[in-house]
C-alpha atoms as a PDB file:
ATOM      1  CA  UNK A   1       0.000   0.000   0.000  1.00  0.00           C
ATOM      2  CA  UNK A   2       1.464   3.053  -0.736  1.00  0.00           C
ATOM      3  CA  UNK A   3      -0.414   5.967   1.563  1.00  0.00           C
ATOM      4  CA  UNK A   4       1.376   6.039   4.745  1.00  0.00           C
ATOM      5  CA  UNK A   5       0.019   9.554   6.013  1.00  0.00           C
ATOM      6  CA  UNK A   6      -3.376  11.474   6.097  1.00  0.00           C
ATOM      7  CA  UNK A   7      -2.434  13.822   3.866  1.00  0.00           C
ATOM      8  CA  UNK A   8      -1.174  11.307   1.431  1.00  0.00           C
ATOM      9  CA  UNK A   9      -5.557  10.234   0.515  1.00  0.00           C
ATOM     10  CA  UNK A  10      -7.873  12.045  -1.666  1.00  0.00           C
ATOM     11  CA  UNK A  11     -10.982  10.855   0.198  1.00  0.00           C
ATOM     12  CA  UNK A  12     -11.442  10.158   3.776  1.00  0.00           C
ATOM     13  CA  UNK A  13     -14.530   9.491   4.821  1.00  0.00           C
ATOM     14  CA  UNK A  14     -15.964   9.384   8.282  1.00  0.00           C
ATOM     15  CA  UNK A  15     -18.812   7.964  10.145  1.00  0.00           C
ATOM     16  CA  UNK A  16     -20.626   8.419  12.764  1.00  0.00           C
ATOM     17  CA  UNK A  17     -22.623  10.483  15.143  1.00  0.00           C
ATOM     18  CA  UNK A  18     -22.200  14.381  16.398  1.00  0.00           C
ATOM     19  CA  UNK A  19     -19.615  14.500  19.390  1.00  0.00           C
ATOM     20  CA  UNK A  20     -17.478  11.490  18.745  1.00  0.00           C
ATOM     21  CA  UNK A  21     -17.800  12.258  14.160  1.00  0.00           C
ATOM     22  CA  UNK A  22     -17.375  16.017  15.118  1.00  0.00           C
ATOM     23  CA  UNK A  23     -14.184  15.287  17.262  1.00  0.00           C
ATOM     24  CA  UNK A  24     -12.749  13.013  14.447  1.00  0.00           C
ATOM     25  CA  UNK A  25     -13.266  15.606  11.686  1.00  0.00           C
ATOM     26  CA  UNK A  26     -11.898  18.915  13.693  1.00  0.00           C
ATOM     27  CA  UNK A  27      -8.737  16.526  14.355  1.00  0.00           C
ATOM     28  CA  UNK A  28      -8.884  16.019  10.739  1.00  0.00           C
ATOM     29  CA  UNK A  29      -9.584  19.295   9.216  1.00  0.00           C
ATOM     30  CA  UNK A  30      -6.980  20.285   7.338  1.00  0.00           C
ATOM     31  CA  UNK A  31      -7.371  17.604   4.838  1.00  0.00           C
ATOM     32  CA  UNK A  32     -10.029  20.259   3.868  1.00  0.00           C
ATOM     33  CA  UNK A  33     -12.250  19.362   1.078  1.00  0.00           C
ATOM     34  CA  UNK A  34     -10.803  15.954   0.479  1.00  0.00           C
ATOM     35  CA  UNK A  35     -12.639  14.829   4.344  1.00  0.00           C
ATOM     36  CA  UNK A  36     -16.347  14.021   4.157  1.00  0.00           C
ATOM     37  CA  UNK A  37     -18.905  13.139   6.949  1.00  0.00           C
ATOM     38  CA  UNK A  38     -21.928  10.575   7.270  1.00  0.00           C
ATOM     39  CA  UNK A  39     -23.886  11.852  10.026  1.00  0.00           C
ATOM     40  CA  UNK A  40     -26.672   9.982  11.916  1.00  0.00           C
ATOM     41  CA  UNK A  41     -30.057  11.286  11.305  1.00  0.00           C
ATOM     42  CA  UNK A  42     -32.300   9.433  14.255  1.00  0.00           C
ATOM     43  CA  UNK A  43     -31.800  11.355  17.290  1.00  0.00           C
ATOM     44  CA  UNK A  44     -35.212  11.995  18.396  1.00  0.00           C
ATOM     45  CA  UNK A  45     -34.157  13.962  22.453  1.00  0.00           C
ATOM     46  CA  UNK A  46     -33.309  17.363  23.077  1.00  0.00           C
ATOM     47  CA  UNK A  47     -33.823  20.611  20.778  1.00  0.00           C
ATOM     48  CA  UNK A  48     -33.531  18.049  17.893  1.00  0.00           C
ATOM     49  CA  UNK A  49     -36.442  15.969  18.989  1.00  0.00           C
ATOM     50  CA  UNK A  50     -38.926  18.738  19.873  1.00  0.00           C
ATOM     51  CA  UNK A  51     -38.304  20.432  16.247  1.00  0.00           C
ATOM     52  CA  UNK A  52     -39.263  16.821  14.589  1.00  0.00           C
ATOM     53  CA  UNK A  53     -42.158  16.362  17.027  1.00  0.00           C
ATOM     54  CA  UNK A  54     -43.629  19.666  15.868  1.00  0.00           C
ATOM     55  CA  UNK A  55     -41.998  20.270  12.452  1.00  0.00           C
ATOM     56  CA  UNK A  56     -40.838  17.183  11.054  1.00  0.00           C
ATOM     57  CA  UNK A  57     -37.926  16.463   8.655  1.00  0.00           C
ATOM     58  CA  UNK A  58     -34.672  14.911   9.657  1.00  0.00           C
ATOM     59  CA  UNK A  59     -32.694  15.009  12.927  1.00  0.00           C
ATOM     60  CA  UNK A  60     -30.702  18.116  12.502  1.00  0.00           C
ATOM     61  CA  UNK A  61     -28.305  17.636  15.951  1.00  0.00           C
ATOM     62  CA  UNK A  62     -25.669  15.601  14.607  1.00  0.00           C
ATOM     63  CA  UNK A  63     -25.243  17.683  11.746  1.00  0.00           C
ATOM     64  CA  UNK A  64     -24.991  21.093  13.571  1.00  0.00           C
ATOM     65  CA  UNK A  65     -22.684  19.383  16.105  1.00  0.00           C
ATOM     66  CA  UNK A  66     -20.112  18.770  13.540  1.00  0.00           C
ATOM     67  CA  UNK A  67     -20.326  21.751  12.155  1.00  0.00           C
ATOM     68  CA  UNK A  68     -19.790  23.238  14.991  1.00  0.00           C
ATOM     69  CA  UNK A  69     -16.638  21.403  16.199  1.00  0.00           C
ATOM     70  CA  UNK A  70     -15.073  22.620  12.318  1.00  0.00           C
ATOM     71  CA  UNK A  71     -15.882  26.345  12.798  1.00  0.00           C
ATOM     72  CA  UNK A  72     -11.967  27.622  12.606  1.00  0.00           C
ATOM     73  CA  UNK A  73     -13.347  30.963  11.959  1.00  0.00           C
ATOM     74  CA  UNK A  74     -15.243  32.198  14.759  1.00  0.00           C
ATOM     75  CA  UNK A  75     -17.327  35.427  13.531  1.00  0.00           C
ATOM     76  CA  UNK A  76     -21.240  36.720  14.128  1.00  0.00           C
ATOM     77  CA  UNK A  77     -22.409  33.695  12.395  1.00  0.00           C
ATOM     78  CA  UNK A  78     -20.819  31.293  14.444  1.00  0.00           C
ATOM     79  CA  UNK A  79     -21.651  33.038  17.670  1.00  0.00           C
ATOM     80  CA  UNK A  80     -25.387  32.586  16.662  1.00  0.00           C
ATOM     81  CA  UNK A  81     -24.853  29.171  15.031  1.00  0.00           C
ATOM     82  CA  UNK A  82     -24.066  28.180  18.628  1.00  0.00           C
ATOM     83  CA  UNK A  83     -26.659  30.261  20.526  1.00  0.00           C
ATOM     84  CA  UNK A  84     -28.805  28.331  22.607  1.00  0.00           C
ATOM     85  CA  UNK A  85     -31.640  29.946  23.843  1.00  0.00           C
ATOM     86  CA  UNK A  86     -32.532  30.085  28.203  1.00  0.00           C
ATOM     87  CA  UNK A  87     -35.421  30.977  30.281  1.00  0.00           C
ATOM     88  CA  UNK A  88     -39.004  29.429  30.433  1.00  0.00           C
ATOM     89  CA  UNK A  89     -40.285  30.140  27.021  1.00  0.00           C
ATOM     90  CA  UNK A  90     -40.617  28.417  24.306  1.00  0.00           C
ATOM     91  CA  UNK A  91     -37.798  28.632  22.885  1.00  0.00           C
ATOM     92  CA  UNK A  92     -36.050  27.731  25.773  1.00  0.00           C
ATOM     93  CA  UNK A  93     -33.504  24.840  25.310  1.00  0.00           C
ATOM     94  CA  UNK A  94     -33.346  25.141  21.545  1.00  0.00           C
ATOM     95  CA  UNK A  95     -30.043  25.645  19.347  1.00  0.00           C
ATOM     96  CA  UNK A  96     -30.493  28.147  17.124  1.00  0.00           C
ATOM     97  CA  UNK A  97     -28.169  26.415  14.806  1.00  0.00           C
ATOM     98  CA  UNK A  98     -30.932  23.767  14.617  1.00  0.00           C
ATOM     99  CA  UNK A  99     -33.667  26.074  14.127  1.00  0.00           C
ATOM    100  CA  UNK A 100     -31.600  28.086  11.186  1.00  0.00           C
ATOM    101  CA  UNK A 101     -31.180  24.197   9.641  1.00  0.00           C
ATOM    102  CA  UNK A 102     -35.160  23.243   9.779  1.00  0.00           C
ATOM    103  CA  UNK A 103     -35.612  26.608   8.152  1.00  0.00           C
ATOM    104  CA  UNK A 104     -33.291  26.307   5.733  1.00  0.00           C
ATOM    105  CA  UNK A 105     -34.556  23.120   4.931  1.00  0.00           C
ATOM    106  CA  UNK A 106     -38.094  24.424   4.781  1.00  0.00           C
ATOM    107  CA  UNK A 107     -36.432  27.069   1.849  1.00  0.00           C
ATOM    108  CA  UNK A 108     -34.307  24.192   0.090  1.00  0.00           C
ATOM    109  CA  UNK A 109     -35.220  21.433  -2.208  1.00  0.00           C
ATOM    110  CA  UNK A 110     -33.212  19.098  -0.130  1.00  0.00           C
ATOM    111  CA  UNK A 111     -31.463  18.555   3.386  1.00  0.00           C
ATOM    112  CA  UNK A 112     -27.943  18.205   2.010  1.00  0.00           C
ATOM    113  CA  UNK A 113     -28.783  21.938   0.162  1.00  0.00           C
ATOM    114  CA  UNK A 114     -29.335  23.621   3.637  1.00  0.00           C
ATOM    115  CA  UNK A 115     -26.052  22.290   4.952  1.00  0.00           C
ATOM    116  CA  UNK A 116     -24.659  23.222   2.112  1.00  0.00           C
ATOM    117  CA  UNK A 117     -25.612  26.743   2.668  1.00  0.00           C
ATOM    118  CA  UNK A 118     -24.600  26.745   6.310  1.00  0.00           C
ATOM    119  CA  UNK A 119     -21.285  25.093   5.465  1.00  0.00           C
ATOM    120  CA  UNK A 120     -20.719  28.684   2.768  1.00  0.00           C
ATOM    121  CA  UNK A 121     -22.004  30.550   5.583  1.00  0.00           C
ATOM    122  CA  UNK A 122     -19.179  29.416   8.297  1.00  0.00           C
ATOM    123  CA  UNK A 123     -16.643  28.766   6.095  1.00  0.00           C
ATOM    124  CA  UNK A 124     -16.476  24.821   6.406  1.00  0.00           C
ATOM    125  CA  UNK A 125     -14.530  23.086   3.593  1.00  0.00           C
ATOM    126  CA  UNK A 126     -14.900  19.627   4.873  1.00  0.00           C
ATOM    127  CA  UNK A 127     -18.428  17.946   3.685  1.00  0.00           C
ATOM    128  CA  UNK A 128     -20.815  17.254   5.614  1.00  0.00           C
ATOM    129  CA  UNK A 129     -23.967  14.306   4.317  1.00  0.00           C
ATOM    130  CA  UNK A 130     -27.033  13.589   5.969  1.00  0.00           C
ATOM    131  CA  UNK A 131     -27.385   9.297   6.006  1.00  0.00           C
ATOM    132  CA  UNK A 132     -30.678   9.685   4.723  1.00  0.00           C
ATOM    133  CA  UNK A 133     -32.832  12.365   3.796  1.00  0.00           C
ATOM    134  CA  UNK A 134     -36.048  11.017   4.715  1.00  0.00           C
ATOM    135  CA  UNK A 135     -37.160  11.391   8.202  1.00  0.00           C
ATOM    136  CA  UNK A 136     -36.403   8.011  10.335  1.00  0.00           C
ATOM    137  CA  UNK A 137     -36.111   7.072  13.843  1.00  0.00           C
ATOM    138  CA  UNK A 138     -34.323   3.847  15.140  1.00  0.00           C
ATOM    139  CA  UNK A 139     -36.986   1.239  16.431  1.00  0.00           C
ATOM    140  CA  UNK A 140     -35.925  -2.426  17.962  1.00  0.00           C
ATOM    141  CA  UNK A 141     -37.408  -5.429  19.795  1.00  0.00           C
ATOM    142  CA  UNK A 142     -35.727  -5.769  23.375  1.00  0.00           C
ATOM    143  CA  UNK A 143     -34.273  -9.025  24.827  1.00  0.00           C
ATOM    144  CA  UNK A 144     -38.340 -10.239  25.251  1.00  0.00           C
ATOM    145  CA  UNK A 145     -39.369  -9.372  21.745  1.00  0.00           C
ATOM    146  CA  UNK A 146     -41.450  -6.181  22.860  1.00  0.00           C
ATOM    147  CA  UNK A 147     -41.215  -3.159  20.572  1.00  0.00           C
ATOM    148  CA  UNK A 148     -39.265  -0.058  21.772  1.00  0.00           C
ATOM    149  CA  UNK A 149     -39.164   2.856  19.291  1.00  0.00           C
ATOM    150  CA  UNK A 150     -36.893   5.731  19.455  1.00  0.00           C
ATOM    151  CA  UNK A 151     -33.360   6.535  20.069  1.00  0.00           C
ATOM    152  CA  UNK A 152     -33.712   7.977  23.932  1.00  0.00           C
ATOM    153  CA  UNK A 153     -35.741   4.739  24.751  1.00  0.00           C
ATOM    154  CA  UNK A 154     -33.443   1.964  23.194  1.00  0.00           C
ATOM    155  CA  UNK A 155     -30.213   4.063  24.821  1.00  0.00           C
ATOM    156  CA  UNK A 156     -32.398   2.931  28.223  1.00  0.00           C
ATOM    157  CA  UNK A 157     -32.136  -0.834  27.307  1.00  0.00           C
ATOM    158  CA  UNK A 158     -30.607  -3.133  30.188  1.00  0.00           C
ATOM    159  CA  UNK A 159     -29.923  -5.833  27.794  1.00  0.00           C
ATOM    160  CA  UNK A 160     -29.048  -6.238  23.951  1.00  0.00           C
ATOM    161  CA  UNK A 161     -31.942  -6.041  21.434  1.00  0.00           C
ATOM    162  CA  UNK A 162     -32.857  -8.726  19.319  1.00  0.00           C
ATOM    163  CA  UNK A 163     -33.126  -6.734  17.123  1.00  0.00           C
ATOM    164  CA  UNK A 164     -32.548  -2.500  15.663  1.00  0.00           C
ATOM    165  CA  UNK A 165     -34.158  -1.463  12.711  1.00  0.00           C
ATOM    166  CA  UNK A 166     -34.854   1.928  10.968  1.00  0.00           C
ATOM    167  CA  UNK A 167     -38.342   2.910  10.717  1.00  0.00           C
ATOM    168  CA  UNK A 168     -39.481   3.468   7.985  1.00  0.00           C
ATOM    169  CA  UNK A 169     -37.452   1.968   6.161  1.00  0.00           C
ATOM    170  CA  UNK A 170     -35.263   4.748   3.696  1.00  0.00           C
ATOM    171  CA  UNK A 171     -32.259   4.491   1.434  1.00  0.00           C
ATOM    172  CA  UNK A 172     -29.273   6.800   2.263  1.00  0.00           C
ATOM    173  CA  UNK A 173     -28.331  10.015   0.420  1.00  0.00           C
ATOM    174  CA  UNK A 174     -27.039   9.138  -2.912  1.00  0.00           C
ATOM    175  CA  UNK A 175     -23.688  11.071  -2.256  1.00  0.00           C
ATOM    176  CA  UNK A 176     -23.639   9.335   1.434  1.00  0.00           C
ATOM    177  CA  UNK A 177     -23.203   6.125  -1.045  1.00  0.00           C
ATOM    178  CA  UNK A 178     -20.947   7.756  -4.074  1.00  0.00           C
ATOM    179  CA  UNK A 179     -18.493   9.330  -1.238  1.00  0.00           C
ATOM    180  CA  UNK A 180     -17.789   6.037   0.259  1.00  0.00           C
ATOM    181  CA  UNK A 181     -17.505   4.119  -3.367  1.00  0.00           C
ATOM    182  CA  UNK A 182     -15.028   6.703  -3.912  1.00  0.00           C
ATOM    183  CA  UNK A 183     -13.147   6.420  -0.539  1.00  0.00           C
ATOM    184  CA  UNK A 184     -10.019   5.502  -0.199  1.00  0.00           C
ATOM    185  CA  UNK A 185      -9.943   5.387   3.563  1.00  0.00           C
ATOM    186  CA  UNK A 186     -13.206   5.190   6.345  1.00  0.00           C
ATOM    187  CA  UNK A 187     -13.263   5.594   9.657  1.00  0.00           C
ATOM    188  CA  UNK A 188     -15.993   4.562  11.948  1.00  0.00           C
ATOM    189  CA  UNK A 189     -16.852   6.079  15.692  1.00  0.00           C
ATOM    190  CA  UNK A 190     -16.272   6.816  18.630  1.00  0.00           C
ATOM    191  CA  UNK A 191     -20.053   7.331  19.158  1.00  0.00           C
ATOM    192  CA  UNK A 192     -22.820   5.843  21.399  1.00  0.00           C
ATOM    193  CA  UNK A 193     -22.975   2.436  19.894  1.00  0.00           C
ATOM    194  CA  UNK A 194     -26.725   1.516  19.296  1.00  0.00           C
ATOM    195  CA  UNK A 195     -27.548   5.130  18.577  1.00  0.00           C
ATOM    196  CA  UNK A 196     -24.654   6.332  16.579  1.00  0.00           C
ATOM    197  CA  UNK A 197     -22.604   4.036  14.643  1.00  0.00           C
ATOM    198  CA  UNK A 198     -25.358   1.142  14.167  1.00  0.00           C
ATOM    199  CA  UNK A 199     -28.239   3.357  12.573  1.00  0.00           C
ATOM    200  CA  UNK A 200     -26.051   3.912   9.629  1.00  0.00           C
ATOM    201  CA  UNK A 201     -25.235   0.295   9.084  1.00  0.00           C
ATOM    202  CA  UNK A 202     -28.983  -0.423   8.848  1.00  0.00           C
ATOM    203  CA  UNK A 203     -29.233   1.643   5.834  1.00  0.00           C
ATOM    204  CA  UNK A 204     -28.942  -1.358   3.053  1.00  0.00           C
ATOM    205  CA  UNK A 205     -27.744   0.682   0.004  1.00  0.00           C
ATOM    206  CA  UNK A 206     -24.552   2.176   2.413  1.00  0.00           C
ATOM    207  CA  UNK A 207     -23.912  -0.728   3.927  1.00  0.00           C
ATOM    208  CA  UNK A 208     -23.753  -2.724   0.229  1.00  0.00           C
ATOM    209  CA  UNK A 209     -21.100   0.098  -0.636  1.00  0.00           C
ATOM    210  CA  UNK A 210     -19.036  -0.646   2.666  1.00  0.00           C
ATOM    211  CA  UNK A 211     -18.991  -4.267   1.117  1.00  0.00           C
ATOM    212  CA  UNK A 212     -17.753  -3.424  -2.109  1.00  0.00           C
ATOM    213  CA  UNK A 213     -14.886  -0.722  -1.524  1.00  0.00           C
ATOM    214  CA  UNK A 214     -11.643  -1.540  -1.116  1.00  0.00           C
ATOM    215  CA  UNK A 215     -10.467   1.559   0.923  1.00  0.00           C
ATOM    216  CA  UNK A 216      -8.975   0.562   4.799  1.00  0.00           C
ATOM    217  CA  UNK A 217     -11.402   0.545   7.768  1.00  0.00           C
ATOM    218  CA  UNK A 218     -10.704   2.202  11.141  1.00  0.00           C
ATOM    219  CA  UNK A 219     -12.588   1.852  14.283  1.00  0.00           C
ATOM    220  CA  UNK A 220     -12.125   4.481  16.602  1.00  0.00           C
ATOM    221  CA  UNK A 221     -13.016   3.202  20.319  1.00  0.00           C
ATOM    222  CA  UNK A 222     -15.251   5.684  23.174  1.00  0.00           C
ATOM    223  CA  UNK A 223     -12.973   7.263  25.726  1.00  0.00           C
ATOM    224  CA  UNK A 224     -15.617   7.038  27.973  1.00  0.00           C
ATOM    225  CA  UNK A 225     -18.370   4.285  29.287  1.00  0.00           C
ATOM    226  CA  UNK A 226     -21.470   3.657  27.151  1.00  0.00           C
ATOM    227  CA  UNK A 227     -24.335   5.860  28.607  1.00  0.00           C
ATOM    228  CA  UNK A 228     -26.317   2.665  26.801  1.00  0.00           C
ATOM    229  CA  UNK A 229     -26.286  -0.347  29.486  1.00  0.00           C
ATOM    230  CA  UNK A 230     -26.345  -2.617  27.175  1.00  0.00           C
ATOM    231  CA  UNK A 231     -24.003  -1.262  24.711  1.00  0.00           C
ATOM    232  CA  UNK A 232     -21.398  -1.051  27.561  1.00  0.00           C
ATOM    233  CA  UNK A 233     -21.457  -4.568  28.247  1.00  0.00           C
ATOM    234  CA  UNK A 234     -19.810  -5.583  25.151  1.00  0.00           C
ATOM    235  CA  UNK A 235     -16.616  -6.061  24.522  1.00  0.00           C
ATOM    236  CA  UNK A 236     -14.626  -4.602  21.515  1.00  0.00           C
ATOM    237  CA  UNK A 237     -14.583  -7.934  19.489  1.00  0.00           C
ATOM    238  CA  UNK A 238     -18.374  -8.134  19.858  1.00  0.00           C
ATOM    239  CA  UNK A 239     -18.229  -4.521  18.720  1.00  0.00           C
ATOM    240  CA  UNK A 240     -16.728  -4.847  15.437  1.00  0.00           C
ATOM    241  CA  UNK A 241     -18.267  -8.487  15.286  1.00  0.00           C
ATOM    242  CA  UNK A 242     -21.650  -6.927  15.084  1.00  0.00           C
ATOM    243  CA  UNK A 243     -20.833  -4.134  12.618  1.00  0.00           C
ATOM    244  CA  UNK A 244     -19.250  -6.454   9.912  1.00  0.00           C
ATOM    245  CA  UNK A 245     -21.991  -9.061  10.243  1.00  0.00           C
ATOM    246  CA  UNK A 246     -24.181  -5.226   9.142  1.00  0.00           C
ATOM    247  CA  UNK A 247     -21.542  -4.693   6.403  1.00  0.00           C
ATOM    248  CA  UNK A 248     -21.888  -8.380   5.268  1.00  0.00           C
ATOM    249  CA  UNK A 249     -17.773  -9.408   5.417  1.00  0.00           C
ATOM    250  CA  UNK A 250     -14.731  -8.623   7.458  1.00  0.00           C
ATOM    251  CA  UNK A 251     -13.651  -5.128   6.656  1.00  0.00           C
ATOM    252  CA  UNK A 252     -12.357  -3.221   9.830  1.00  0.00           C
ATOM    253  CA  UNK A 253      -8.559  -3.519   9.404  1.00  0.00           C
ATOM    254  CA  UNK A 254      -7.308  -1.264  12.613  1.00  0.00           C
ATOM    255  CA  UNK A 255      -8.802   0.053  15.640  1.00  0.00           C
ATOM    256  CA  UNK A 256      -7.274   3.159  17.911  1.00  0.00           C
ATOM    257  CA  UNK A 257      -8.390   2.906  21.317  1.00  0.00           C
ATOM    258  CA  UNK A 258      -7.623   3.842  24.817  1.00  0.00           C
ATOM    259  CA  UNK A 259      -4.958   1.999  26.912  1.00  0.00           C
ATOM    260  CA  UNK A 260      -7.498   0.289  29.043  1.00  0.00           C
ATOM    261  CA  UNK A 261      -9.523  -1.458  26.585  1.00  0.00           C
ATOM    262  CA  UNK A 262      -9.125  -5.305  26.293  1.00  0.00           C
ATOM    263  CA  UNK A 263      -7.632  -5.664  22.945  1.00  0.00           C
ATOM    264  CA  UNK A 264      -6.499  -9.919  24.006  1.00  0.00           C
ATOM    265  CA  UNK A 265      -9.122 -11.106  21.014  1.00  0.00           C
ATOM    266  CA  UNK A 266      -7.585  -8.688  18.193  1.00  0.00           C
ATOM    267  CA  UNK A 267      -5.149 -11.208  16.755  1.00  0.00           C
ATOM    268  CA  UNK A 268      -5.644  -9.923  13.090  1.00  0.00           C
ATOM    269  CA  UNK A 269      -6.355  -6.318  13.301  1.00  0.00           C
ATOM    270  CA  UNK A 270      -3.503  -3.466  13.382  1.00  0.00           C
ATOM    271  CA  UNK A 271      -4.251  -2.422  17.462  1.00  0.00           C
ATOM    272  CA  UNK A 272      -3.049   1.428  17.920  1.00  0.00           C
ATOM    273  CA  UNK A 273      -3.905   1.728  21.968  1.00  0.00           C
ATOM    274  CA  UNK A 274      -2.417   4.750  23.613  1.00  0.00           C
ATOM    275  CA  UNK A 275      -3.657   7.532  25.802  1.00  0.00           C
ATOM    276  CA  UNK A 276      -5.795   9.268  23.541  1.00  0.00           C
ATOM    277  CA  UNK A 277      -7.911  12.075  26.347  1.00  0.00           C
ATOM    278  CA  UNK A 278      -8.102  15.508  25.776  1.00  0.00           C
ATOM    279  CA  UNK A 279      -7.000  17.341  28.965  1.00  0.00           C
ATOM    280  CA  UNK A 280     -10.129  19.591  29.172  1.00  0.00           C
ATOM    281  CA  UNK A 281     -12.954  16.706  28.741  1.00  0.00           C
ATOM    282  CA  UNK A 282     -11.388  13.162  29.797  1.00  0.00           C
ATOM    283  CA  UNK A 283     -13.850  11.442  27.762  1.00  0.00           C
ATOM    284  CA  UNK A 284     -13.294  13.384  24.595  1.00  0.00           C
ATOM    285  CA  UNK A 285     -10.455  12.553  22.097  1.00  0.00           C
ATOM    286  CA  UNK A 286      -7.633  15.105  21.756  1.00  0.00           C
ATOM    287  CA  UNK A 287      -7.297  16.312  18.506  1.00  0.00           C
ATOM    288  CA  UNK A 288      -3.737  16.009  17.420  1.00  0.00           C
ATOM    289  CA  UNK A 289      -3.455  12.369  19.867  1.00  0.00           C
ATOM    290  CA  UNK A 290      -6.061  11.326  17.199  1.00  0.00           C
ATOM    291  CA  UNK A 291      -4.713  12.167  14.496  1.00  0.00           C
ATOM    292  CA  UNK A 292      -1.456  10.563  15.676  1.00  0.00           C
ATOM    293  CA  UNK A 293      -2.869   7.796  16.380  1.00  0.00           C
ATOM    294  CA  UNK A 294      -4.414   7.535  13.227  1.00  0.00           C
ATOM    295  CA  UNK A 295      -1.226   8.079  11.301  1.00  0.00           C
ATOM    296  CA  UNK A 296       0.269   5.204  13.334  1.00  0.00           C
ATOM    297  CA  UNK A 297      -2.438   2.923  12.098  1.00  0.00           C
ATOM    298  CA  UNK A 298      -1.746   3.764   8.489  1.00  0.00           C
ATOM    299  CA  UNK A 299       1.948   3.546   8.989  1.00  0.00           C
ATOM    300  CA  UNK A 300       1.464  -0.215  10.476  1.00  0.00           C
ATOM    301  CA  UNK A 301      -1.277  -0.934   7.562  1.00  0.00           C
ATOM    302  CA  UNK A 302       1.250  -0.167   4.906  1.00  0.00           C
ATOM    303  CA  UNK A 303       3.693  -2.052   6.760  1.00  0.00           C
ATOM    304  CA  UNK A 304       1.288  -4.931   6.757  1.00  0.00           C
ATOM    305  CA  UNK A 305       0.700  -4.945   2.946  1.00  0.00           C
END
């Protein structure tokens, strides 16, 4: 393999949800336009989920969350991208980024559009693509076969699901699919497990076109526990088990993860485990030990090859 650094690919493409996919991309930002993210679109709590209950349309959270975390400008607009509002009203509790995406999106023919727009707007070179652009919320059947539906709810589950699903069932963005046939490396996580990382993986068109590139895989591991019960009851092999049974065939070549995950069942991945916390947020990656890390992985992949 000949790419042995970052800078050395033409598309990188990222997955996941909007702290740990935000964290990844701002460590990853000055690849510029050649990074692109797949955000999760099934958050149904917070600012995000009142907006859908009373508006409709897509979760927008995710999405404003990375965008966000790649605002290397600050100005005006990013102050009010930012602004969440206080007090007892109505508006209390809501992100005005959110509420300047659902009207966007109301104005524009299609989700990606309004991003789009907002990516102009704060000057955000990296891409940024909805997973679907229908609305859809993440349903499953819990360990007794009755039906929980939502994201907040299955987050609450003691035990594994039998089963996660997307409801209704919707095919991803067509450039969600096109950026990773044209990837030549994709990274997956850190995110909340069931709710983050898995919900894309359900989406049959994206997960045939994880099955059919050829680009390296690399799982990025949580810093910190699993809000999700069950979720944090599994180990990283059943992790990365469960994704490539989604994906239909081995593909995860390398995982970067903290120093005190078990790693003992990894016998044929590249394993990059090193103090990875930011000194601010414990639980949050530091930028440029990512992207270290990262580098370290590629550097043992090539080796490998």
């Amino acid at each position: 393999m000949r790419n042995r650094t970052l800078a050395d690919f033409d598309r990188v493409v990222a997955l996941g949800g909007g702290h740990g996919l935000g964290r990844v991309m701002s460590s990853l930002s000055s690849l510029g336009s050649r990074l692109t993210g797949i955000v999760t679109t099934t958050d149904n709590g917070g600012s995000t989920g009142r907006i859908r209950r009373s508006e409709g349309g897509i979760a927008w959270g995710d999405t404003r969350n990375c965008l966000n975390q790649l605002i290397t400008e600050p100005s005006v607009a990013s102050a009010m991208f930012e602004y969440r509002f206080s007090g007892n009203g109505e508006l209390s509790g809501h992100n005005l980024g959110n509420l300047m995406l659902k009207a966007l999106d109301h104005l524009s023919v299609r989700p990606l559009e309004a991003i789009n727009l907002l990516r102009s707007l704060l000057k955000v070179d990296a891409a940024l693509i909805p997973m679907s652009e229908q609305p859809v919320d993440l349903e499953a059947y819990d360990h007794e076969g009755n039906q929980v539906y939502g994201e907040v709810n299955i987050d609450q589950l003691k035990r594994m699901p039998q089963e996660l699903m997307l409801s209704p069932h919707v095919r991803a963005t067509r450039e969600a699919v096109d950026a990773i046939a044209q990837a030549d490396l994709i990274l997956i996580g850190p995110g909340s497990f069931l709710t983050s990382l898995m919900p894309l993986l359900l989406l049959d068109d994206l997960t045939q076109a994880l099955r059919r590139s050829s680009a390296n895989m690399i799982y990025i591991g949580n810093l910190g526990r699993e809000l999700s019960i069950a979720a944090a009851a599994l180990t990283l092999a059943q992790k990365l088990e469960l994704m490539e049974e989604r994906i239909g065939r081995k593909m995860i070549d390398a995982v970067v993860v903290g120093p005190r995950v078990d790693t003992n069942e990894m016998h044929d991945r590249i394993v990059v485990k090193q103090a990875l916390e930011a000194s601010d947020i414990p639980y949050r990656h530091d930028r440029q030990l990512l992207r270290q890390a990262l580098e370290q992985a590629l550097v043992q992949l090539a080796a490998r090859t």
